[in-house]
Protein backbone atom coordinates (compact mmCIF):
# COMPACT_ATOMS: atom_id res chain seq x y z
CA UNK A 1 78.71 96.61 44.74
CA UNK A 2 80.89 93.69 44.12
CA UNK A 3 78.81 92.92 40.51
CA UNK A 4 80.71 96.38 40.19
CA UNK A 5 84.15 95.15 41.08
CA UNK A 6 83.86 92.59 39.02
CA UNK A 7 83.16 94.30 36.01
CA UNK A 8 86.00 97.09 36.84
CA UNK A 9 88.07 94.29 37.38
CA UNK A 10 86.85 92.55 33.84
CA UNK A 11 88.18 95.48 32.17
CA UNK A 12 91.55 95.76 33.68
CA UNK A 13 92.27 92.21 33.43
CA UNK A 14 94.22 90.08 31.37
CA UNK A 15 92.18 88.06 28.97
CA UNK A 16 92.15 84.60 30.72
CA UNK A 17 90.68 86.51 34.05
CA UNK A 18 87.96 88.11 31.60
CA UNK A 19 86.65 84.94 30.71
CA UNK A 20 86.78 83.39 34.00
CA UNK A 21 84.82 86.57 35.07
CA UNK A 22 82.07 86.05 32.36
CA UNK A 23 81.77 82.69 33.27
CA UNK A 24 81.30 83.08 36.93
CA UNK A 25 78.51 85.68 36.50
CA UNK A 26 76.60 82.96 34.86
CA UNK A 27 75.95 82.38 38.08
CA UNK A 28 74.91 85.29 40.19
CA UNK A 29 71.57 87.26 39.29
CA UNK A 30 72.93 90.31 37.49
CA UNK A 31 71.76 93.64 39.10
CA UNK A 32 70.41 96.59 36.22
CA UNK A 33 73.52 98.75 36.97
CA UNK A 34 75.92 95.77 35.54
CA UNK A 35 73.43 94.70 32.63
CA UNK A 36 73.49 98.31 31.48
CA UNK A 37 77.24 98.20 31.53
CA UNK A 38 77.93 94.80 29.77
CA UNK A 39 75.74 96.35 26.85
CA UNK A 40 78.45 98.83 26.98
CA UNK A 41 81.18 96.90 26.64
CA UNK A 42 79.52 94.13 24.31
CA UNK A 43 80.83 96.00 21.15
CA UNK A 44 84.91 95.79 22.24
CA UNK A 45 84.72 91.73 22.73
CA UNK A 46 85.90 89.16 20.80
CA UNK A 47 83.52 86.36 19.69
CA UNK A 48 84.20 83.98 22.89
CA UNK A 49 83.72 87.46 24.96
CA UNK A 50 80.50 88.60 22.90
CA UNK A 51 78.99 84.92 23.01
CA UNK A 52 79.49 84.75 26.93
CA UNK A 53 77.77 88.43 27.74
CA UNK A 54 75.12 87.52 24.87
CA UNK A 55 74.36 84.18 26.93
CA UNK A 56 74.42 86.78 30.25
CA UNK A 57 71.93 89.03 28.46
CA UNK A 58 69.93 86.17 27.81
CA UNK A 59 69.56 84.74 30.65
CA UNK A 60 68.79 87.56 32.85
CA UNK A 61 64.84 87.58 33.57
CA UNK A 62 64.44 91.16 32.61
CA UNK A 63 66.61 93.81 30.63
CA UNK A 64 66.55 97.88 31.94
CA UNK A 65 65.38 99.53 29.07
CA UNK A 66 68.61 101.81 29.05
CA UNK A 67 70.20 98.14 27.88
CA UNK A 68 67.91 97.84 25.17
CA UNK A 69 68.56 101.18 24.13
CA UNK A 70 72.26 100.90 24.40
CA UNK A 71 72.13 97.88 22.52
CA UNK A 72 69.90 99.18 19.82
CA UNK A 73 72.34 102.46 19.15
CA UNK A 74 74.79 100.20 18.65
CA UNK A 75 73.47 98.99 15.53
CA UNK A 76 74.13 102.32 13.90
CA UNK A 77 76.77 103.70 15.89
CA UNK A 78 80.36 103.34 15.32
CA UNK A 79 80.98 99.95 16.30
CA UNK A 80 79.07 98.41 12.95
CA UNK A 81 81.58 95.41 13.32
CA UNK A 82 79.19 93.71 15.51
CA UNK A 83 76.19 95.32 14.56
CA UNK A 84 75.04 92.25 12.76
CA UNK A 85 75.51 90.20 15.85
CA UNK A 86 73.99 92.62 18.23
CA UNK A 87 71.25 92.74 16.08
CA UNK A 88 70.82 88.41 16.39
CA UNK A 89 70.74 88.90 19.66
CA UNK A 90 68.21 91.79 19.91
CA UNK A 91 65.93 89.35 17.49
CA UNK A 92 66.18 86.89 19.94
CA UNK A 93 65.60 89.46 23.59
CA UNK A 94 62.51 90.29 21.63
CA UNK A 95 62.17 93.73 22.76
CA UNK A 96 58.78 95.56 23.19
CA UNK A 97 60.44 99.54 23.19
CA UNK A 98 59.49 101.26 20.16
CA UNK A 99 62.78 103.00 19.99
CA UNK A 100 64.43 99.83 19.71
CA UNK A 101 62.17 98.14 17.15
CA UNK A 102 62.74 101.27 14.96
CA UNK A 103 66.45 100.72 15.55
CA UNK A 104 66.41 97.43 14.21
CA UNK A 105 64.04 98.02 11.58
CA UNK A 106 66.21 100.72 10.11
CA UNK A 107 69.23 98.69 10.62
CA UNK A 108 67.52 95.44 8.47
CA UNK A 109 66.42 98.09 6.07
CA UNK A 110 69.71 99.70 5.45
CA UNK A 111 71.42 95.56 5.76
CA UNK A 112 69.00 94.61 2.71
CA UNK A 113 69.36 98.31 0.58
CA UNK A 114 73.52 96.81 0.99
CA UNK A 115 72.76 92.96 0.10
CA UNK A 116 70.22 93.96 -2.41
């Protein structure tokens, strides 16, 4: 419940107290609920915001699948501003879910038909 504060409170807040906020849940073992609702949030940061929940995602033992799959839709959905970085970071989560790995496939696909 207070993971849950926190975050409600990380969205209200001024800038300086979102940071702070990131930073101190560096140190608390994040419960599914909150991980499912920074993957959310991930795609209105800024980079100092997106690096600090990347390094959250990271560092939690496991992600809910619903995070992978939030994070995954991302990389097609309206938000393509950080698609390329949400993408980095699902390269480095490794996920098994075949939804996901087709996300990212199609996402590299359509990246390279743009490059090429």
């Amino acid at each position: 419940k207070s993971q849950e504060w926190l975050l409600d409170t990380y969205s209200a807040g001024a800038y300086p107290l979102q940071i702070a906020i990131l930073k101190k849940l560096k140190d608390i073992p994040l419960q599914a609920s909150l991980i499912t609702r920074l993957c959310t949030v991930i795609t209105n940061t800024n980079a100092e915001q997106f690096r600090l929940i990347a390094a959250l995602l990271q560092g939690a033992p496991a992600l809910p699948e619903k995070a992978y799959r939030q994070l995954a839709d991302h990389l097609s959905g309206s938000e393509t501003g950080k698609a390329a970085d949400i993408y980095q970071l699902l390269q480095q989560l490794k996920p098994d879910n075949k939804y996901v790995k087709t996300k990212m496939y199609d996402y590299e696909n359509a990246r390279n038909q743009t490059n090429g």
